[in-house]
Protein backbone atom coordinates (compact mmCIF):
# COMPACT_ATOMS: atom_id res chain seq x y z
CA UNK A 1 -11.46 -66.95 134.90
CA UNK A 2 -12.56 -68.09 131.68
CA UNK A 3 -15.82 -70.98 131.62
CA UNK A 4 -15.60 -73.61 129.61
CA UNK A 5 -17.48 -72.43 126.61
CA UNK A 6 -15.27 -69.40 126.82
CA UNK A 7 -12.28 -71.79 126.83
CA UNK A 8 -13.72 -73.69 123.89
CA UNK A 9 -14.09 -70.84 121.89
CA UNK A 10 -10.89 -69.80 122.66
CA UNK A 11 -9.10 -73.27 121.51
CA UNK A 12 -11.01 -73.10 118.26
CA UNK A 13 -9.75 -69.59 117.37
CA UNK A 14 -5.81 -71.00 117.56
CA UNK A 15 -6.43 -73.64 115.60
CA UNK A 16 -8.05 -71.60 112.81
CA UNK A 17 -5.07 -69.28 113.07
CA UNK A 18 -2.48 -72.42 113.31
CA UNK A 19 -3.75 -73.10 109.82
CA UNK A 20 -4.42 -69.97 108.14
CA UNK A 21 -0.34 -69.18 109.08
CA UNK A 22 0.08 -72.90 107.55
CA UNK A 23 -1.42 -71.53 104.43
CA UNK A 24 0.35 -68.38 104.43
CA UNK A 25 3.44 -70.34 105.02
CA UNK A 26 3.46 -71.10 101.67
CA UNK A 27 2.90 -67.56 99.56
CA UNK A 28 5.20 -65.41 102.30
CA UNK A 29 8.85 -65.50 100.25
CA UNK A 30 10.26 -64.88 103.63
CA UNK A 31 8.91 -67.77 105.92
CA UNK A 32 10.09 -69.36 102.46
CA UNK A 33 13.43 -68.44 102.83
CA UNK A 34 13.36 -69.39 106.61
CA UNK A 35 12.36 -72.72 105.38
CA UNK A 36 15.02 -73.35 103.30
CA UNK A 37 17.39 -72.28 105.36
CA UNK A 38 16.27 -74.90 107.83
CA UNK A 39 16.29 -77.76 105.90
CA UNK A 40 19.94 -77.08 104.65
CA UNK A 41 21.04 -76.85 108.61
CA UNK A 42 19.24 -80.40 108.43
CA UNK A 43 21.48 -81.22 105.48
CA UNK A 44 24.65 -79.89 106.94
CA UNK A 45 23.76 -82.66 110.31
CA UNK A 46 23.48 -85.58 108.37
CA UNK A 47 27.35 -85.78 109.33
CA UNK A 48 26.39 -87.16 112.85
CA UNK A 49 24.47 -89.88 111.61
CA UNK A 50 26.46 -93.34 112.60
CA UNK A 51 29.02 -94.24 109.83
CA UNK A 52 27.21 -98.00 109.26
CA UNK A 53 23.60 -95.99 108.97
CA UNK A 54 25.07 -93.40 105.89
CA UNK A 55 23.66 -94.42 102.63
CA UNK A 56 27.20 -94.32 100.59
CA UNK A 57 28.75 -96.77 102.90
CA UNK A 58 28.82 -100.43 103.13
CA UNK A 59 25.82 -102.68 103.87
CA UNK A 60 26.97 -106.24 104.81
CA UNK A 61 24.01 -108.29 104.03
CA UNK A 62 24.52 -109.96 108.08
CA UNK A 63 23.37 -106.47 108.96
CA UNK A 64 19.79 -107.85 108.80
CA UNK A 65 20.63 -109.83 112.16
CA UNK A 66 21.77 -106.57 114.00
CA UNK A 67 20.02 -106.03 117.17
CA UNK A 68 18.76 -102.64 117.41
CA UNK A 69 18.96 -102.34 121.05
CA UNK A 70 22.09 -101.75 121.37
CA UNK A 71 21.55 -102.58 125.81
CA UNK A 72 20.58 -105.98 124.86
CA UNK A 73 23.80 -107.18 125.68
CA UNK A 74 23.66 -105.61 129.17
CA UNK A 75 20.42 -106.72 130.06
CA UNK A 76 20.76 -110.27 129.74
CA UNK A 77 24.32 -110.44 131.55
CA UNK A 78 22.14 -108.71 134.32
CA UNK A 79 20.06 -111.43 134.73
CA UNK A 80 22.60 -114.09 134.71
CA UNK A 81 23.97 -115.37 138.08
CA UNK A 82 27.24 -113.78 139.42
CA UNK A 83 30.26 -115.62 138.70
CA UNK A 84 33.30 -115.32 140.95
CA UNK A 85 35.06 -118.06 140.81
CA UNK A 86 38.93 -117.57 139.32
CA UNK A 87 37.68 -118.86 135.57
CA UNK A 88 34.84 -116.54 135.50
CA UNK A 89 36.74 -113.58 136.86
CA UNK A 90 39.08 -114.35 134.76
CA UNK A 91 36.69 -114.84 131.73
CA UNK A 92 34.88 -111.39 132.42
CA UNK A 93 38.72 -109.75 132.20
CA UNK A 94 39.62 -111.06 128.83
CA UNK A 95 36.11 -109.85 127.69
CA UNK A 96 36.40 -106.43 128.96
CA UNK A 97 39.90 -106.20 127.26
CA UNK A 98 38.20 -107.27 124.27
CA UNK A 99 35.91 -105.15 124.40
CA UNK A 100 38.45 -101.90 125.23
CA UNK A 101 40.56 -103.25 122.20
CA UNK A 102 37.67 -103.45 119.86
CA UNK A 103 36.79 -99.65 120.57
CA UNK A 104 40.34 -98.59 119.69
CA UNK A 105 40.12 -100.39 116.63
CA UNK A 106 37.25 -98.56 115.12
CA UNK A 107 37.40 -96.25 111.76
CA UNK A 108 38.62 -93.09 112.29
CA UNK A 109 37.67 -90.89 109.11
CA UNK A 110 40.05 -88.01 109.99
CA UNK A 111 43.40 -90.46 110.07
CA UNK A 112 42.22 -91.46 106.49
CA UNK A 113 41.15 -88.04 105.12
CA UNK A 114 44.58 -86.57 106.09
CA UNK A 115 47.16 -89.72 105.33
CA UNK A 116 45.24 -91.09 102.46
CA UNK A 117 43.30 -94.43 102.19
CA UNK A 118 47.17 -96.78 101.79
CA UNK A 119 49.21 -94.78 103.92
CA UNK A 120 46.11 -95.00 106.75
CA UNK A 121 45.88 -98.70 106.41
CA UNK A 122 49.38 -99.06 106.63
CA UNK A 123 49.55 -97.17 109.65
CA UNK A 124 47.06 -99.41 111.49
CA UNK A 125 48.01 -102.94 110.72
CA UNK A 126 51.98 -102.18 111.65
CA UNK A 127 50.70 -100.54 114.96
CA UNK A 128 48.97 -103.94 115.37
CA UNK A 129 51.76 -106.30 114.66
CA UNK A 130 50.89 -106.77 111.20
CA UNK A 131 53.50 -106.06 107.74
CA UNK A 132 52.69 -104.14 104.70
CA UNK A 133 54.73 -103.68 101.32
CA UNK A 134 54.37 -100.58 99.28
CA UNK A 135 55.05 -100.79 95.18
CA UNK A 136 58.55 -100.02 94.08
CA UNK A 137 59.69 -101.94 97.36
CA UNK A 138 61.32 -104.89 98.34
CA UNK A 139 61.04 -104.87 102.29
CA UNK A 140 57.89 -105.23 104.31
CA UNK A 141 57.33 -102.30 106.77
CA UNK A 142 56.82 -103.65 110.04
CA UNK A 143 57.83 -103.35 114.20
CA UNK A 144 61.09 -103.70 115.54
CA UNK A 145 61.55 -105.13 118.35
CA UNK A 146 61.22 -101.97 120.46
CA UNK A 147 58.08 -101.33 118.84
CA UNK A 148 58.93 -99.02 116.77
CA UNK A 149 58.51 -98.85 113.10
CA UNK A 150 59.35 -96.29 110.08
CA UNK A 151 56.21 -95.06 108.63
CA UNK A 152 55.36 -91.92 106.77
CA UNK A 153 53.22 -89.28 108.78
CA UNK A 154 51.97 -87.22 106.35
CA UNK A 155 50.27 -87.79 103.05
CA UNK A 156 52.59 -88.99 100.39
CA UNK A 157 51.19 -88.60 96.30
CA UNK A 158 51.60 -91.72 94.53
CA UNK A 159 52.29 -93.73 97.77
CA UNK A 160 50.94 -97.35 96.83
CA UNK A 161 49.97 -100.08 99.13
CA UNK A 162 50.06 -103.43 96.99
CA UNK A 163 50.70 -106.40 99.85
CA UNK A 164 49.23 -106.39 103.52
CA UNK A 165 49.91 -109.46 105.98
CA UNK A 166 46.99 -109.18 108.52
CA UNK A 167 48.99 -112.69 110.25
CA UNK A 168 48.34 -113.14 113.94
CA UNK A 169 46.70 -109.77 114.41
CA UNK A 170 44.15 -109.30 117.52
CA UNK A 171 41.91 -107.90 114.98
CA UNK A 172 38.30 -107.22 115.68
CA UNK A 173 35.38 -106.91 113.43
CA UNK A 174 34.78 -103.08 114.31
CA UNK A 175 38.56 -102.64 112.70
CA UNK A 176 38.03 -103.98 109.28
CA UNK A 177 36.78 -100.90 108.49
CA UNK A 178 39.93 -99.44 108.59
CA UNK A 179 41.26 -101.78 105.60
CA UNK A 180 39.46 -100.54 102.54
CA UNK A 181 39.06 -98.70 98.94
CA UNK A 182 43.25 -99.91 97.67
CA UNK A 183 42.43 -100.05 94.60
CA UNK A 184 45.71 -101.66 93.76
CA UNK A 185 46.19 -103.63 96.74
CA UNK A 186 46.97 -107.70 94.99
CA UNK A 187 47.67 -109.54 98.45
CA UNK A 188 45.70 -109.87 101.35
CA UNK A 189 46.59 -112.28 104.47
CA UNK A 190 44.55 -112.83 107.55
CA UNK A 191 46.43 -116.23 108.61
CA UNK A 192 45.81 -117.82 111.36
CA UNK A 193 43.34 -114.31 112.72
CA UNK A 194 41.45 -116.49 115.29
CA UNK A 195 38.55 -113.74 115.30
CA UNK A 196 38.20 -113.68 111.46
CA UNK A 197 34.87 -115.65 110.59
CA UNK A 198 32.33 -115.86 107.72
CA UNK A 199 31.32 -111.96 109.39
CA UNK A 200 34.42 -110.83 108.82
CA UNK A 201 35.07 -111.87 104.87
CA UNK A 202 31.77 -110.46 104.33
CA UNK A 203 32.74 -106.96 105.59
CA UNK A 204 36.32 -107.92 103.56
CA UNK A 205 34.39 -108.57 100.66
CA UNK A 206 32.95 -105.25 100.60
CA UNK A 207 35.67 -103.05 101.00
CA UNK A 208 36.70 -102.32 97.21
CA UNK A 209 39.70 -104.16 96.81
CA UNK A 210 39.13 -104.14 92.52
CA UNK A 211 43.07 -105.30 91.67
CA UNK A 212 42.72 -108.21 94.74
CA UNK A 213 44.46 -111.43 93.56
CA UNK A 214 45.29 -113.52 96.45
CA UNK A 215 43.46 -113.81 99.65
CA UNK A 216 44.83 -115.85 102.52
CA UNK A 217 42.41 -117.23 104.84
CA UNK A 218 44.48 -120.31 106.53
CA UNK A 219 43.92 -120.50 109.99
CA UNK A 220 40.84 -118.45 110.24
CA UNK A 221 37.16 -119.78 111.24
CA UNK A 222 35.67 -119.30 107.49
CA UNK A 223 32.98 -122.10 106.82
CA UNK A 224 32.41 -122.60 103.09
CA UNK A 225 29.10 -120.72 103.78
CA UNK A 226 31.12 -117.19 103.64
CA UNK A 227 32.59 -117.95 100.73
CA UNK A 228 29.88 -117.21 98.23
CA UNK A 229 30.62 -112.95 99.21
CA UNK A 230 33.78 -113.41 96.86
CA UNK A 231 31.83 -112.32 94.23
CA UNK A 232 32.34 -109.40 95.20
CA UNK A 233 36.62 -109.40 94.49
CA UNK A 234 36.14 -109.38 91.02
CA UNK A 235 40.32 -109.68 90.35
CA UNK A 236 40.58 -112.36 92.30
CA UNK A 237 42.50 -115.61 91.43
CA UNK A 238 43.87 -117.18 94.79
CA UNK A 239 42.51 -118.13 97.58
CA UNK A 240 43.85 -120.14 100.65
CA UNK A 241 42.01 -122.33 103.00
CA UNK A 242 43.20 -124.83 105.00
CA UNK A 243 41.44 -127.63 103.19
CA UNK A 244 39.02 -127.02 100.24
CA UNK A 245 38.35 -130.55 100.30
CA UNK A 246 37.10 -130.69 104.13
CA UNK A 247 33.65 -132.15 103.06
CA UNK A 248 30.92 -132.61 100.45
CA UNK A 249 29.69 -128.98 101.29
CA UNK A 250 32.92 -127.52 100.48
CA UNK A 251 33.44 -129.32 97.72
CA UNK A 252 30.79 -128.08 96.40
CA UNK A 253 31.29 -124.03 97.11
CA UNK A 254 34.57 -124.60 95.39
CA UNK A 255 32.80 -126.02 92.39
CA UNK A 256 30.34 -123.32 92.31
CA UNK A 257 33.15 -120.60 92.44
CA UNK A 258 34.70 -122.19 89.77
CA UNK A 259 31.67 -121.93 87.34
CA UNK A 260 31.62 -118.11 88.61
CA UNK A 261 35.00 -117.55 88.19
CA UNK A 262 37.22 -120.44 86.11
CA UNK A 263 40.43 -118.43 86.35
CA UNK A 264 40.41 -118.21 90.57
CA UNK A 265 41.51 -121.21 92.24
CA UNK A 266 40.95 -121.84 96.14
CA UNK A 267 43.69 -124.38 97.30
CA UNK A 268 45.26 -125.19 100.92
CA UNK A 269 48.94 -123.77 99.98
């Protein structure tokens, strides 16, 4: 058994060795080549890194309010009191269906990668109940009444999504991702989309719609605080609210849009 002097002695001699192979680390071409090799690995795993968290994706500026523990949620409905009464169960369903109907909603890059960033969309709001309208066409593309509906399922060249009726739709915030980067898409309708708040125009807002003209927003829970993001539609010359003239505060976002942009117009029909 070593003493502890002998130990000592012995810890001091690793260390000195750690950092003379440190050193060498540096003039050896091989450990060099090791090195790089490593860090490209590291490169080649950025792919796992959450789709919100990747540097060439969107940053909604409400982001700053995110909670990062993402248990939060299920720690304080721990510490609430167990409701069982018929509205409560019945409350805690509707939530869990929610919440089961938000996770199907959410992007998925390989449905857009292999049917294209229009055909994709369009795929996803007709599943939903919603209607699209593709250039060169005079019928909307929408469900039957069996459910069904005629839609392309493969990538078509030149196939261009220009009018998308969001109208009714359970949508969730989680799949507005899943509406973005039509660059020619003019008309854009989330009437009377319950869910769709000054959150979700924010995300809209940021989901490069250049050629955007009209945005309908009747029926929805925008305040005339999320209507300052429209900065970002650069196209745009419609918008529809239920009443522009609700108060002094609106009023006065519709003035200040109108200095921004003289040519876009926000009216109730």
């Amino acid at each position: 058994m070593l003493n502890f002097h002998q130990n000592r002695i012995f810890f001091r001699s690793l260390v000195t060795s750690a950092r003379r192979f440190n050193q060498d680390d540096l003039k050896n071409p091989k450990l060099s080549n090791i090195k790089g090799k490593i860090d490209k690995d590291k490169e080649k795993l950025q792919w796992r890194t959450p789709y919100s968290d990747r540097p060439d994706s969107f940053q909604s500026g409400f982001k700053l309010f995110e909670s990062s523990n993402r248990n939060s949620e299920l720690i304080e409905m721990m510490q609430q009191p167990i409701d069982l009464s018929p509205s409560g169960i019945k409350k805690w369903w509707n939530s869990r269906k929610d919440g089961t109907e938000a996770h199907m909603q959410k992007f998925i890059p390989e449905r857009h990668a292999t049917l294209g960033e229009d055909l994709a969309t369009a795929h996803f709001v007709v599943h939903r109940g919603g209607s699209v309208r593709f250039r060169g066409q005079k019928e909307w593309m929408k469900m039957d009444k069996d459910e069904d509906y005629n839609l392309p399922r493969h990538y078509i060249p030149n196939l261009v999504l220009e009018e998308v009726k969001c109208d009714n739709m359970n949508l969730f915030y989680e799949g507005l991702e899943n509406i973005r980067r039509l660059r020619y898409l003019k008309h854009l309708s989330f009437e009377n989309v319950a869910k769709f708040d000054d959150w979700y125009l924010d995300r809209v807002s940021g989901n490069s719609f250049p050629a955007l003209e009209v945005l309908n927003l009747r029926g929805t829970a925008v305040t005339d605080r999320g209507l300052h993001c429209l900065y970002r539609l650069p196209s745009l010359k419609l918008v529809l609210v239920d009443d522009p003239e609700k108060n002094i505060m609106w009023k006065m976002m519709v003035s200040l849009l109108d200095e921004w942009n003289p040519e876009m117009a926000v009216r109730a029909s």
